[in-house]
N, C-alpha and C. Protein backbone atom coordinates (compact mmCIF):
# COMPACT_ATOMS: atom_id res chain seq x y z
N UNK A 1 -28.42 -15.49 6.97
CA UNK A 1 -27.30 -16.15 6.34
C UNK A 1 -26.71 -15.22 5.28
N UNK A 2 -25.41 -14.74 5.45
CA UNK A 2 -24.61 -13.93 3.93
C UNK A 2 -24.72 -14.50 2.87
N UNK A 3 -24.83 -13.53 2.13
CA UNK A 3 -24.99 -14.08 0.87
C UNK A 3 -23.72 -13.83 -0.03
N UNK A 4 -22.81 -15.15 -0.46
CA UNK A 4 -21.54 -15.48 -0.80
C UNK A 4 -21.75 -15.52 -2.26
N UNK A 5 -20.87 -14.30 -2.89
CA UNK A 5 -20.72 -14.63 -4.11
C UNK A 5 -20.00 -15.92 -4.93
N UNK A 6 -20.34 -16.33 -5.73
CA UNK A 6 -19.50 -17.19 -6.76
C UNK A 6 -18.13 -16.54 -7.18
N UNK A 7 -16.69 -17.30 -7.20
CA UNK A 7 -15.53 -17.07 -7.45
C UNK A 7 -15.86 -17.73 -8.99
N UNK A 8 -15.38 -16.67 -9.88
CA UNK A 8 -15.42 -17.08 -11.07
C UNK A 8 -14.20 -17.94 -11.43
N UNK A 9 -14.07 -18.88 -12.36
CA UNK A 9 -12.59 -19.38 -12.32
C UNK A 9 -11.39 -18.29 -12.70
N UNK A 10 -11.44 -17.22 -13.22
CA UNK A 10 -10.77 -16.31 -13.68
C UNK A 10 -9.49 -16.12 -12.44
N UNK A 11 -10.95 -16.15 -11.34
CA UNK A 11 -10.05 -15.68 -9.72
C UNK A 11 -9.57 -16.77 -9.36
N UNK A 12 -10.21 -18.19 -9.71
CA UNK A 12 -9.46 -19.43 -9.55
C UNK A 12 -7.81 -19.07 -9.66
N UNK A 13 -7.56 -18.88 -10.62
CA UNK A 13 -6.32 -18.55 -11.76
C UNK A 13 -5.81 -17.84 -10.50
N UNK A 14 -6.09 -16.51 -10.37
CA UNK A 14 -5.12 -15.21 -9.79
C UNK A 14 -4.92 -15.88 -8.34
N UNK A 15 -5.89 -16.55 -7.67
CA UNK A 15 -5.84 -17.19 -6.39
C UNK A 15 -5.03 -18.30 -6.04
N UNK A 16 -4.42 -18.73 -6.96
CA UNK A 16 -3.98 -20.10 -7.34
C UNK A 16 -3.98 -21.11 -6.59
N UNK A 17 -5.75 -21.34 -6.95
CA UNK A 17 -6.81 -22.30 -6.14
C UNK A 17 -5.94 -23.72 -6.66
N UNK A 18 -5.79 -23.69 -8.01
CA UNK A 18 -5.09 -25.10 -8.32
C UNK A 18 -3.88 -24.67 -9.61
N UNK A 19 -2.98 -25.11 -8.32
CA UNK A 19 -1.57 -24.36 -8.50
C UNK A 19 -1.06 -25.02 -9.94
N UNK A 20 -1.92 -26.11 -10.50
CA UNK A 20 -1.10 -26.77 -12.19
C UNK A 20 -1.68 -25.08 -13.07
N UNK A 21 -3.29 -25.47 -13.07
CA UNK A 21 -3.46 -24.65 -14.33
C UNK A 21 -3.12 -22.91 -13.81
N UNK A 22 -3.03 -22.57 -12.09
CA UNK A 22 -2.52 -21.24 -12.53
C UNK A 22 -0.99 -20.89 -13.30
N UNK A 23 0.02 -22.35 -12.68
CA UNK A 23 1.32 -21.85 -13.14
C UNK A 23 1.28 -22.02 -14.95
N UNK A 24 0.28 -22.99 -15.48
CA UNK A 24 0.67 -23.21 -16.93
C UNK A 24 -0.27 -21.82 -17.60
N UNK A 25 -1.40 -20.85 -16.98
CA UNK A 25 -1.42 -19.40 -17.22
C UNK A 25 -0.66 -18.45 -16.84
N UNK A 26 -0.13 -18.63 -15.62
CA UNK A 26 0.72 -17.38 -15.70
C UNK A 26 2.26 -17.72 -16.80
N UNK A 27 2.57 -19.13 -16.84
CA UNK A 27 3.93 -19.38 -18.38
C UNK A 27 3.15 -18.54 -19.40
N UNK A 28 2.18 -19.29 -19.36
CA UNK A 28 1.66 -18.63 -21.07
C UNK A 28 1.44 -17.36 -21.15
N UNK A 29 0.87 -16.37 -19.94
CA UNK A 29 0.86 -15.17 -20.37
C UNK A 29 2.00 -14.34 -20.04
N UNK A 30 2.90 -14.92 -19.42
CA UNK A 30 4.35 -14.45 -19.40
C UNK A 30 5.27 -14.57 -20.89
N UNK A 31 4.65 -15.67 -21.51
CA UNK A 31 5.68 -15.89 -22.38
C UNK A 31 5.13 -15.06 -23.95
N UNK A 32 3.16 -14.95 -23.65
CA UNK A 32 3.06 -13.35 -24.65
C UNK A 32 3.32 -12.28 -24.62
N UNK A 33 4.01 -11.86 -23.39
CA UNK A 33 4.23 -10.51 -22.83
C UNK A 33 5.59 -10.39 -23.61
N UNK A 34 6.61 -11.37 -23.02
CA UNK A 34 7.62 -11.36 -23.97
C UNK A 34 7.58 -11.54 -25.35
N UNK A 35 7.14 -11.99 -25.81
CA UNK A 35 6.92 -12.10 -27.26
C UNK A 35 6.58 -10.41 -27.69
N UNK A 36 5.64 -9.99 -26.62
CA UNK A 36 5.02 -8.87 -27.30
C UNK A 36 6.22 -7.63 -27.15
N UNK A 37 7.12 -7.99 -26.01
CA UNK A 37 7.73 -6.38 -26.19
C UNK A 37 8.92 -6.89 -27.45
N UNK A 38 9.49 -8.24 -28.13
CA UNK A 38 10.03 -8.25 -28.38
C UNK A 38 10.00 -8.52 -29.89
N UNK A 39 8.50 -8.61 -30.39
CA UNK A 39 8.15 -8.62 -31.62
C UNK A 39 7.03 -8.08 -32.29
N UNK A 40 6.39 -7.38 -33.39
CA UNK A 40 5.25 -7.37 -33.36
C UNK A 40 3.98 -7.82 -33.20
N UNK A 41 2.73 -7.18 -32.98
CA UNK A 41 2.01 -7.58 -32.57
C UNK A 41 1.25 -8.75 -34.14
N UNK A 42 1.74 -8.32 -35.08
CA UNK A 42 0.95 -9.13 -35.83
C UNK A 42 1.99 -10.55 -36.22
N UNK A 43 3.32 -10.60 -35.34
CA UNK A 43 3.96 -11.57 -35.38
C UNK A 43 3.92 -12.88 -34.34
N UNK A 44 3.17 -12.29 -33.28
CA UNK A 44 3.05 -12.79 -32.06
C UNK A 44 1.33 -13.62 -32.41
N UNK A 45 0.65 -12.63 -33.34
CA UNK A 45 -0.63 -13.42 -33.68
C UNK A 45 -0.51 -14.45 -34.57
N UNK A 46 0.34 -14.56 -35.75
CA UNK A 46 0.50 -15.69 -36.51
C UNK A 46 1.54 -16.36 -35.25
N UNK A 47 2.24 -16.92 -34.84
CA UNK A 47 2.95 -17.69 -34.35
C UNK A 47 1.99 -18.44 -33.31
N UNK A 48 1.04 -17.56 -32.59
CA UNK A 48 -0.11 -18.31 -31.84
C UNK A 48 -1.06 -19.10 -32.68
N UNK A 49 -1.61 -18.83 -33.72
CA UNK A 49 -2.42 -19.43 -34.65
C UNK A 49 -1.76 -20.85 -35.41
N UNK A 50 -0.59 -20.19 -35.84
CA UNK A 50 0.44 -21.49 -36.22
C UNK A 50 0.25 -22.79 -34.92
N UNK A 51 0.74 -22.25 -33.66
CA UNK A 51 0.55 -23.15 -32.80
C UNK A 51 -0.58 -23.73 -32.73
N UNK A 52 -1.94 -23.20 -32.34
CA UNK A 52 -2.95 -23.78 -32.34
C UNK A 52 -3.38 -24.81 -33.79
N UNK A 53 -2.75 -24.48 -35.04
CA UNK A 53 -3.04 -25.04 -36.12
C UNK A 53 -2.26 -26.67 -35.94
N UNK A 54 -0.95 -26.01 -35.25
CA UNK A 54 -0.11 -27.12 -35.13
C UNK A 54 -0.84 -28.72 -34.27
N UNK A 55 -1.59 -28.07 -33.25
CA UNK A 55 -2.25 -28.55 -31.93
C UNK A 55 -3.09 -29.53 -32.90
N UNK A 56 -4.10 -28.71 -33.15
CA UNK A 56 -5.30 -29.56 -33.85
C UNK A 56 -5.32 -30.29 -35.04
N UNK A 57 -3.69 -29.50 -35.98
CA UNK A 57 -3.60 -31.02 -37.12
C UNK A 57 -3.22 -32.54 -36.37
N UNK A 58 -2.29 -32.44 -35.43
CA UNK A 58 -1.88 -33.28 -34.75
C UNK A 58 -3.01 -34.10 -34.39
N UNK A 59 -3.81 -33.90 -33.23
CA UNK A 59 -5.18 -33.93 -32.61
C UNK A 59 -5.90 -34.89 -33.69
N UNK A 60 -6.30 -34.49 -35.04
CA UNK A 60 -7.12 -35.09 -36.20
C UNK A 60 -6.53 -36.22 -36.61
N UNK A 61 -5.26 -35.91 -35.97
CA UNK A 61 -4.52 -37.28 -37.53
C UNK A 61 -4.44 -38.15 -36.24
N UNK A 62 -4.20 -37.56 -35.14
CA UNK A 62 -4.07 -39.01 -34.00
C UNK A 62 -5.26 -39.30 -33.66
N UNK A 63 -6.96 -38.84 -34.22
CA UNK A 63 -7.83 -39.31 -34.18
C UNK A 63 -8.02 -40.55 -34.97
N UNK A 64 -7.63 -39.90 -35.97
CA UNK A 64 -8.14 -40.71 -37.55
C UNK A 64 -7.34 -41.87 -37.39
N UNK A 65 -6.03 -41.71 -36.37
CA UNK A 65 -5.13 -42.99 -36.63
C UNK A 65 -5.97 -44.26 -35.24
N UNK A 66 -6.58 -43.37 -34.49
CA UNK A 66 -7.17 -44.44 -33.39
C UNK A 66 -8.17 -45.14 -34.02
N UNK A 67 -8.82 -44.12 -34.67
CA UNK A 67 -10.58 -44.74 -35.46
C UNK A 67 -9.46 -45.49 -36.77
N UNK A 68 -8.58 -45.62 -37.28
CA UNK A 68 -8.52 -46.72 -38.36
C UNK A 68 -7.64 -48.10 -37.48
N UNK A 69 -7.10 -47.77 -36.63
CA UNK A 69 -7.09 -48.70 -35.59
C UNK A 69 -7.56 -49.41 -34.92
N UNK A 70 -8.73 -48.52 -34.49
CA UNK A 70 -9.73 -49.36 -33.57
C UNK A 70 -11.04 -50.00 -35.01
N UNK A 71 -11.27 -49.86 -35.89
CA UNK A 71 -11.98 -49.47 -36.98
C UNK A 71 -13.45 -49.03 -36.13
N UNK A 72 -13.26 -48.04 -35.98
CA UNK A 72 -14.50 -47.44 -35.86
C UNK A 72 -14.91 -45.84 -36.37
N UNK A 73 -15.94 -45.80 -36.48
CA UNK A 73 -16.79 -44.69 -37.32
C UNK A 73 -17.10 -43.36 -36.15
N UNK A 74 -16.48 -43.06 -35.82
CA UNK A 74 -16.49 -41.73 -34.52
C UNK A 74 -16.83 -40.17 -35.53
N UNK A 75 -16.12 -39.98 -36.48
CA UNK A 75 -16.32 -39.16 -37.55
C UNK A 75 -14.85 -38.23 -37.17
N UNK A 76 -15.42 -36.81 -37.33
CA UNK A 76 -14.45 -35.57 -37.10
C UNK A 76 -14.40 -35.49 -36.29
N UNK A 77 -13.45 -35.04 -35.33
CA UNK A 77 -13.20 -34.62 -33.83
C UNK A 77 -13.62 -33.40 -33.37
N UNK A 78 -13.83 -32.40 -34.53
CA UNK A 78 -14.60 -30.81 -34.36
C UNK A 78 -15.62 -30.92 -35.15
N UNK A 79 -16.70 -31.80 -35.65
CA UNK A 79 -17.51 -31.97 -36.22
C UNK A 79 -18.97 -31.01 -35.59
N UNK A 80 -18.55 -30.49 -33.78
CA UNK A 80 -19.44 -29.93 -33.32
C UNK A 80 -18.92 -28.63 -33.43
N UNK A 81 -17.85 -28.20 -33.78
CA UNK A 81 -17.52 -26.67 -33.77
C UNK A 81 -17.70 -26.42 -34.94
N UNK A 82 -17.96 -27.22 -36.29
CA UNK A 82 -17.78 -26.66 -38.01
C UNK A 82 -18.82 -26.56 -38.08
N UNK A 83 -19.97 -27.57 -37.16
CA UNK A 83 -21.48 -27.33 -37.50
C UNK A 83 -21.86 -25.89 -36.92
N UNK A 84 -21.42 -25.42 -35.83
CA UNK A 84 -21.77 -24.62 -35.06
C UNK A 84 -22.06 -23.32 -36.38
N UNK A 85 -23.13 -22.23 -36.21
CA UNK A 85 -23.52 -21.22 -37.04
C UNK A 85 -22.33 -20.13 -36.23
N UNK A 86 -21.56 -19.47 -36.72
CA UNK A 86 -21.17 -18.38 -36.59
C UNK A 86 -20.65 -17.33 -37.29
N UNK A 87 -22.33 -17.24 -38.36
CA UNK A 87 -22.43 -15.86 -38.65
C UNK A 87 -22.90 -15.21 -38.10
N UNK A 88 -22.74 -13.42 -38.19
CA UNK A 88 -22.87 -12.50 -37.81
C UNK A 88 -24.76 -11.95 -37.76
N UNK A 89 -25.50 -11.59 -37.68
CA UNK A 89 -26.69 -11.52 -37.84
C UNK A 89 -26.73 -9.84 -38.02
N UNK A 90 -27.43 -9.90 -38.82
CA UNK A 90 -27.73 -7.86 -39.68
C UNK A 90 -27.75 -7.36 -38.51
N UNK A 91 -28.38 -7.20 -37.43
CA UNK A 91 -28.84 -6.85 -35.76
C UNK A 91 -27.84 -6.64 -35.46
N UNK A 92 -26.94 -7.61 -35.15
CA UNK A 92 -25.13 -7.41 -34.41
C UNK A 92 -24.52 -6.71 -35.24
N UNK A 93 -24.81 -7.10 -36.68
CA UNK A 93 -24.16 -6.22 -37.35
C UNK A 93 -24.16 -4.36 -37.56
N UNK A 94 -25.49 -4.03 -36.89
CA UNK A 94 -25.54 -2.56 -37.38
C UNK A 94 -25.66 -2.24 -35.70
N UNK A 95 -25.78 -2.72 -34.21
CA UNK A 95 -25.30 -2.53 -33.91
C UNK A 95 -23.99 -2.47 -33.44
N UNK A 96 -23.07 -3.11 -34.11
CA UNK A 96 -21.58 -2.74 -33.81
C UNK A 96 -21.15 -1.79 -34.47
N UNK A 97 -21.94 -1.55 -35.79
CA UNK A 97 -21.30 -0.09 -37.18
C UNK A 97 -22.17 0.93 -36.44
N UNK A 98 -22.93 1.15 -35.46
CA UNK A 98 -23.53 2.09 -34.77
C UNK A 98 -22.73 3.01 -34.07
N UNK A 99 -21.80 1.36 -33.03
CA UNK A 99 -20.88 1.86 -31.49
C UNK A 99 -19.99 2.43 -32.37
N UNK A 100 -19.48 1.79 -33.44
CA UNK A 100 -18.25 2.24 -34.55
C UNK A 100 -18.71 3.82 -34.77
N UNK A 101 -19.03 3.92 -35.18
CA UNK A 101 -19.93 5.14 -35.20
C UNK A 101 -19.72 6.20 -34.72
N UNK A 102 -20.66 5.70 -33.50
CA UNK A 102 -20.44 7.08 -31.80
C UNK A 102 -18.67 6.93 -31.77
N UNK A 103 -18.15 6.14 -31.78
CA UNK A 103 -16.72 6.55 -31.19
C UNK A 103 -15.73 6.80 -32.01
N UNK A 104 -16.22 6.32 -33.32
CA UNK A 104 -15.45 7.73 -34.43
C UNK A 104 -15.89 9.46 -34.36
N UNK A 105 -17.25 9.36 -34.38
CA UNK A 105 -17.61 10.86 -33.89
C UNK A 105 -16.88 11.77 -32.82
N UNK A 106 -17.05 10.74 -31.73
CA UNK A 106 -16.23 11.16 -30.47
C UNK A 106 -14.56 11.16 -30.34
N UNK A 107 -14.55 10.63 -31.32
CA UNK A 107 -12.60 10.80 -31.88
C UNK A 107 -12.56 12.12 -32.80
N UNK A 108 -13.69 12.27 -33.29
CA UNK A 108 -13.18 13.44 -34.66
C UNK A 108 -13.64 14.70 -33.44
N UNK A 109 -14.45 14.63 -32.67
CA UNK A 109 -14.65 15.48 -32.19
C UNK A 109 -13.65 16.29 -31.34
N UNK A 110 -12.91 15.10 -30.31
CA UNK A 110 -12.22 15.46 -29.05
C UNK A 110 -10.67 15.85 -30.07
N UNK A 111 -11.05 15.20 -31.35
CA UNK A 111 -9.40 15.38 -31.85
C UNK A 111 -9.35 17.23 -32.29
N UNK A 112 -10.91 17.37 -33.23
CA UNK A 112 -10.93 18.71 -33.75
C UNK A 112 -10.56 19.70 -32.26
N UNK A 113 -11.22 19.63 -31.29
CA UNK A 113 -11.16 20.52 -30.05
C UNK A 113 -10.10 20.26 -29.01
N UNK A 114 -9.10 19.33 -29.43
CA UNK A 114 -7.73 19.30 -28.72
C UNK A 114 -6.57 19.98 -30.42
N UNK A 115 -6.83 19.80 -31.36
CA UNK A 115 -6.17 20.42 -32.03
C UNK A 115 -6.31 21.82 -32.38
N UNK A 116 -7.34 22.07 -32.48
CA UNK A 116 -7.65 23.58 -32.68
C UNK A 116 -7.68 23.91 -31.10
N UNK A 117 -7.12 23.83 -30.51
CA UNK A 117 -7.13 24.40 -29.15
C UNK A 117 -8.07 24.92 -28.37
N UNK A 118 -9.27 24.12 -28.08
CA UNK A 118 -10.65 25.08 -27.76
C UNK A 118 -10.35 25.71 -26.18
N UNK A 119 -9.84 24.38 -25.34
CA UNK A 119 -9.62 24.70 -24.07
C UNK A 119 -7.88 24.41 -24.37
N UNK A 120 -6.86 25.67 -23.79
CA UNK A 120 -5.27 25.72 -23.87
C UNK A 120 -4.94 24.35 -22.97
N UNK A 121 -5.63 24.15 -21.58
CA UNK A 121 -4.91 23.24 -20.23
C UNK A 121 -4.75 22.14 -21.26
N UNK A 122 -6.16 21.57 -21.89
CA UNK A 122 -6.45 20.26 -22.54
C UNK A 122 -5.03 19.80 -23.45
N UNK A 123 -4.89 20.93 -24.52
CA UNK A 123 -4.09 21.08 -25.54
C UNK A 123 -2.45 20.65 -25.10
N UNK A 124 -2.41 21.59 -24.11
CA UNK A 124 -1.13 21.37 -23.34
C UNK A 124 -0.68 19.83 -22.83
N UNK A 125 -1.87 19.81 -21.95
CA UNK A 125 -1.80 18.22 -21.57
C UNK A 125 -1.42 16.98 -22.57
N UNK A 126 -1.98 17.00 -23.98
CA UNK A 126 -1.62 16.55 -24.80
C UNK A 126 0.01 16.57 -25.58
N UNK A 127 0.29 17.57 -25.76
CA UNK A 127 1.58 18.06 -25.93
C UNK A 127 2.58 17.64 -24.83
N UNK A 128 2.27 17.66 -23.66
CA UNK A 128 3.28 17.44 -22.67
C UNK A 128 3.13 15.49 -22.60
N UNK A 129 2.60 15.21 -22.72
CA UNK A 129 2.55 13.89 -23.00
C UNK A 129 2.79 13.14 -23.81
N UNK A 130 3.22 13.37 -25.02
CA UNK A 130 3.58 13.44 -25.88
C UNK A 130 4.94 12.27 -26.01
N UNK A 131 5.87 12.68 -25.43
CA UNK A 131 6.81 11.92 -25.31
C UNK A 131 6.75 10.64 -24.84
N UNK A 132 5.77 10.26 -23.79
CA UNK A 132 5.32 8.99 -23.37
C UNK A 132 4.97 8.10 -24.02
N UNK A 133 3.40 9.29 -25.04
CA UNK A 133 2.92 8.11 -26.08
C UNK A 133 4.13 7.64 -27.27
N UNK A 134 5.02 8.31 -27.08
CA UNK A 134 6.29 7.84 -28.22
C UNK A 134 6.85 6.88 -27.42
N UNK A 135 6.27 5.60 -26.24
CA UNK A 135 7.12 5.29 -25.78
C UNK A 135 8.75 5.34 -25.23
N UNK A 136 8.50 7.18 -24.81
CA UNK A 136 9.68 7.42 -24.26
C UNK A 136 10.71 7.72 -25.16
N UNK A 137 10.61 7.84 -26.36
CA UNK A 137 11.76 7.46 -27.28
C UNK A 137 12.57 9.15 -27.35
N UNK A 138 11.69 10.06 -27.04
CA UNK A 138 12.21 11.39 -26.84
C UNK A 138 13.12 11.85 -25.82
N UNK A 139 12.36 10.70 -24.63
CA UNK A 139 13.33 11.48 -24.03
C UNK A 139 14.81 10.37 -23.79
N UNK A 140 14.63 9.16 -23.71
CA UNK A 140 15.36 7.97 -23.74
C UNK A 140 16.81 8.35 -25.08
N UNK A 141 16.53 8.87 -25.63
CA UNK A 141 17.29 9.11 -26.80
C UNK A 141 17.45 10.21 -26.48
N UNK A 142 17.32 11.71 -26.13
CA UNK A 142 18.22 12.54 -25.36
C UNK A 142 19.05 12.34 -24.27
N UNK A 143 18.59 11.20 -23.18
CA UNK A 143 19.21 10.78 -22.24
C UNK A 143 20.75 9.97 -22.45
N UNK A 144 20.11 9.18 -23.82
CA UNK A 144 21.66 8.28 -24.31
C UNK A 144 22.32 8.96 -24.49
N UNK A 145 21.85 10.19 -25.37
CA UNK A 145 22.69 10.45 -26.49
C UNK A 145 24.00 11.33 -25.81
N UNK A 146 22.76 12.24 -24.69
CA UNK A 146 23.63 13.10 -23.75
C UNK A 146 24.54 12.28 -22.46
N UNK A 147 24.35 11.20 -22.59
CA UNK A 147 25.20 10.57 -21.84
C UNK A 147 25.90 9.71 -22.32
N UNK A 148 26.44 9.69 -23.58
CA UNK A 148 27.15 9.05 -24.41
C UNK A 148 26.89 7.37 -24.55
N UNK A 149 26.02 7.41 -24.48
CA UNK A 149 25.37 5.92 -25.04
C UNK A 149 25.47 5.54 -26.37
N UNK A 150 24.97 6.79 -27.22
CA UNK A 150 25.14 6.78 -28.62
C UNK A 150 25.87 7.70 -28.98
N UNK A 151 26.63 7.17 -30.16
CA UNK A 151 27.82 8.28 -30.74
C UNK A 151 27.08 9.35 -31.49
N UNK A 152 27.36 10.37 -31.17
CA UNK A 152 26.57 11.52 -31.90
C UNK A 152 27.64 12.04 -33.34
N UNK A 153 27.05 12.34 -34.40
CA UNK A 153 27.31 12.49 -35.39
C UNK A 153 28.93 12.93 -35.91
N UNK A 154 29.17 14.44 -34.58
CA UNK A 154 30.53 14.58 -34.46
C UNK A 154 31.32 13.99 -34.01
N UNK A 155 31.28 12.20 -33.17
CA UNK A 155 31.64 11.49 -32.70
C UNK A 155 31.50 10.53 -33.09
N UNK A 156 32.44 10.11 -34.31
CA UNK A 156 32.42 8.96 -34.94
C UNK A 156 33.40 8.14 -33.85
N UNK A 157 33.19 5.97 -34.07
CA UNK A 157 33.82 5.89 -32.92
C UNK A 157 35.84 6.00 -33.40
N UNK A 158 35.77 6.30 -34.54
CA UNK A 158 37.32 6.72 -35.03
C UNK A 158 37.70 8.30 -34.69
N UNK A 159 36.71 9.03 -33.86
CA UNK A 159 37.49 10.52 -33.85
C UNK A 159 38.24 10.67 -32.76
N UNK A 160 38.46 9.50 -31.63
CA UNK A 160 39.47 9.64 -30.67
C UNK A 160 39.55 10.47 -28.93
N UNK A 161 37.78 10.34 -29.25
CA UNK A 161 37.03 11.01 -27.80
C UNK A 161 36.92 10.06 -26.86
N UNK A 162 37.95 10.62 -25.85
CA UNK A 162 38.44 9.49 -24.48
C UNK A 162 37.35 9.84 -23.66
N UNK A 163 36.36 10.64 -23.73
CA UNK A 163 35.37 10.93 -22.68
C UNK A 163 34.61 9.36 -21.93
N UNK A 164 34.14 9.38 -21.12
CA UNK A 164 33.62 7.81 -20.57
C UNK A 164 31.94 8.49 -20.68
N UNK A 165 31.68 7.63 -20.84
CA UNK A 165 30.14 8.03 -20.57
C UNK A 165 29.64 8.32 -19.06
N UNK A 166 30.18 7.46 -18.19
CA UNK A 166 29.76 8.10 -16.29
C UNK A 166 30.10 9.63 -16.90
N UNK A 167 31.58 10.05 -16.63
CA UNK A 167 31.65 11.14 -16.71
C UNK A 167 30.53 11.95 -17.24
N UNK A 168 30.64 11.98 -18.72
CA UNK A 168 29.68 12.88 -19.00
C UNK A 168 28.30 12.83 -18.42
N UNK A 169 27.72 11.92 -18.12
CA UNK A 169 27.01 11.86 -17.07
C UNK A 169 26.77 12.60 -15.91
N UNK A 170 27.92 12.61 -15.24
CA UNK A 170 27.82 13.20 -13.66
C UNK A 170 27.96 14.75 -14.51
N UNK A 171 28.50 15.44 -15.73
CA UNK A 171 28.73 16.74 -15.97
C UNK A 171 26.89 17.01 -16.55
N UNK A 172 26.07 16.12 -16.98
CA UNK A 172 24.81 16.44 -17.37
C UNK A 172 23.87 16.31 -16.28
N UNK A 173 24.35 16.09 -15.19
CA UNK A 173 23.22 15.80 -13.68
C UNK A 173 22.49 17.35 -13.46
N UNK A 174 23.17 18.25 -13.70
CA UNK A 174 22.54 19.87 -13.21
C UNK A 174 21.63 19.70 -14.45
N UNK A 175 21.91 19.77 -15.26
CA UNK A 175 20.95 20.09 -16.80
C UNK A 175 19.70 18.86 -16.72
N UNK A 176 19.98 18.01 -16.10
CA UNK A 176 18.82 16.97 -16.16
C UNK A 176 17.88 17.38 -15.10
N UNK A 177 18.47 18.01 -13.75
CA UNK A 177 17.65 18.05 -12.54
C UNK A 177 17.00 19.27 -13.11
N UNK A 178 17.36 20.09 -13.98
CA UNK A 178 16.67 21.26 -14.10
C UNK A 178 15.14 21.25 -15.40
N UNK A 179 15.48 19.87 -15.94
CA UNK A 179 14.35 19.60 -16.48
C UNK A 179 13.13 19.13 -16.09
N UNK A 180 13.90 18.88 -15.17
CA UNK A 180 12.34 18.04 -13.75
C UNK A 180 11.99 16.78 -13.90
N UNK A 181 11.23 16.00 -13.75
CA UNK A 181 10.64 14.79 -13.92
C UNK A 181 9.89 14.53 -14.87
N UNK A 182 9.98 13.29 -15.69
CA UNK A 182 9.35 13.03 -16.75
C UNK A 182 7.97 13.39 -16.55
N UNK A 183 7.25 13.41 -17.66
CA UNK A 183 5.51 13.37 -17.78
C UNK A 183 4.97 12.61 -17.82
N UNK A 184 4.13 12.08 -16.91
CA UNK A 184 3.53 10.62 -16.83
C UNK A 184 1.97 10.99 -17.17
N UNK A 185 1.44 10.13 -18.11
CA UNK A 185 0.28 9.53 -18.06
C UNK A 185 -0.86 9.42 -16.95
N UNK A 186 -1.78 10.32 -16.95
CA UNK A 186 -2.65 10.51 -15.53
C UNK A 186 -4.13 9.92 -16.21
């Protein structure tokens, strides 16, 4: 007889074994994605926390309003999560300032021997990539600028330059093909 692994619910989700809770995960993580390219990341974390704060004041007070309704003695509604212990223990604690540790080492290390150039390919590789980790902004902003997206300094929009941007465009196609293809991330 094969032996059949367990589908974790995770794959529930991606499988969309039950099409309510995959579509109300894929809204929600659609709607952090947007949030995220369109705000910071530490703006997108208070606005989630706010929500959840929002959730569970609600939650307490429509407890407290059933139990003075019903008059009964039920208590707190998270009375099992405040009891719950979750401190850290010295053990977890010095191994995580351990891993912290090894992978600061291994940052100061790979950083000293990609900056001082031990191996040139490495160095290079870094450098040529460069523009990516700027999210593109190097080359995206030569691309505008040279294709008149953005007014460049001698081109205020009062100096009376009828140029169209296609145009200049189709006149920067040789100079672009000769730069080759962006640098991608391997």
């Amino acid at each position: 007889m094969p032996h059949v692994l367990p589908i974790s619910p995770a794959l529930h989700l991606v499988y969309w074994r039950d099409p309510r809770k995959s579509l109300a995960a894929f809204i929600s993580s659609l709607m952090v994605l947007v949030a995220m390219a369109t705000l910071s990341v530490i703006s997108v974390v208070s606005y989630l926390l706010l929500a959840c704060l929002c959730v569970t004041i609600t939650f307490r007070v429509y407890k407290s309003v059933i139990q003075a309704v019903q008059k009964s003695h039920e208590g707190h509604p998270f009375r099992s999560q405040l009891d719950r212990d979750i401190s850290v223990s010295p053990e977890s604690a010095r191994q995580l300032a351990e891993r912290c540790r090894n992978r600061l080492n291994w940052l100061s290390v790979q950083t000293r021997r990609l900056l001082l150039v031990e191996d040139l390919v490495d160095s290079l590789k870094v450098k040529g990539q460069d523009p990516v980790r700027s999210e593109g902004r190097t080359w995206s902003g030569v691309l505008s600028q040279s294709c008149g997206l953005t007014a460049s300094p001698e081109e205020s929009p009062g100096s009376g330059s009828d140029r169209l941007p296609a145009a200049r465009f189709v006149q920067l196609l040789p100079v672009i093909e000769r730069l080759g293809p962006m640098p991608v991330l391997t």
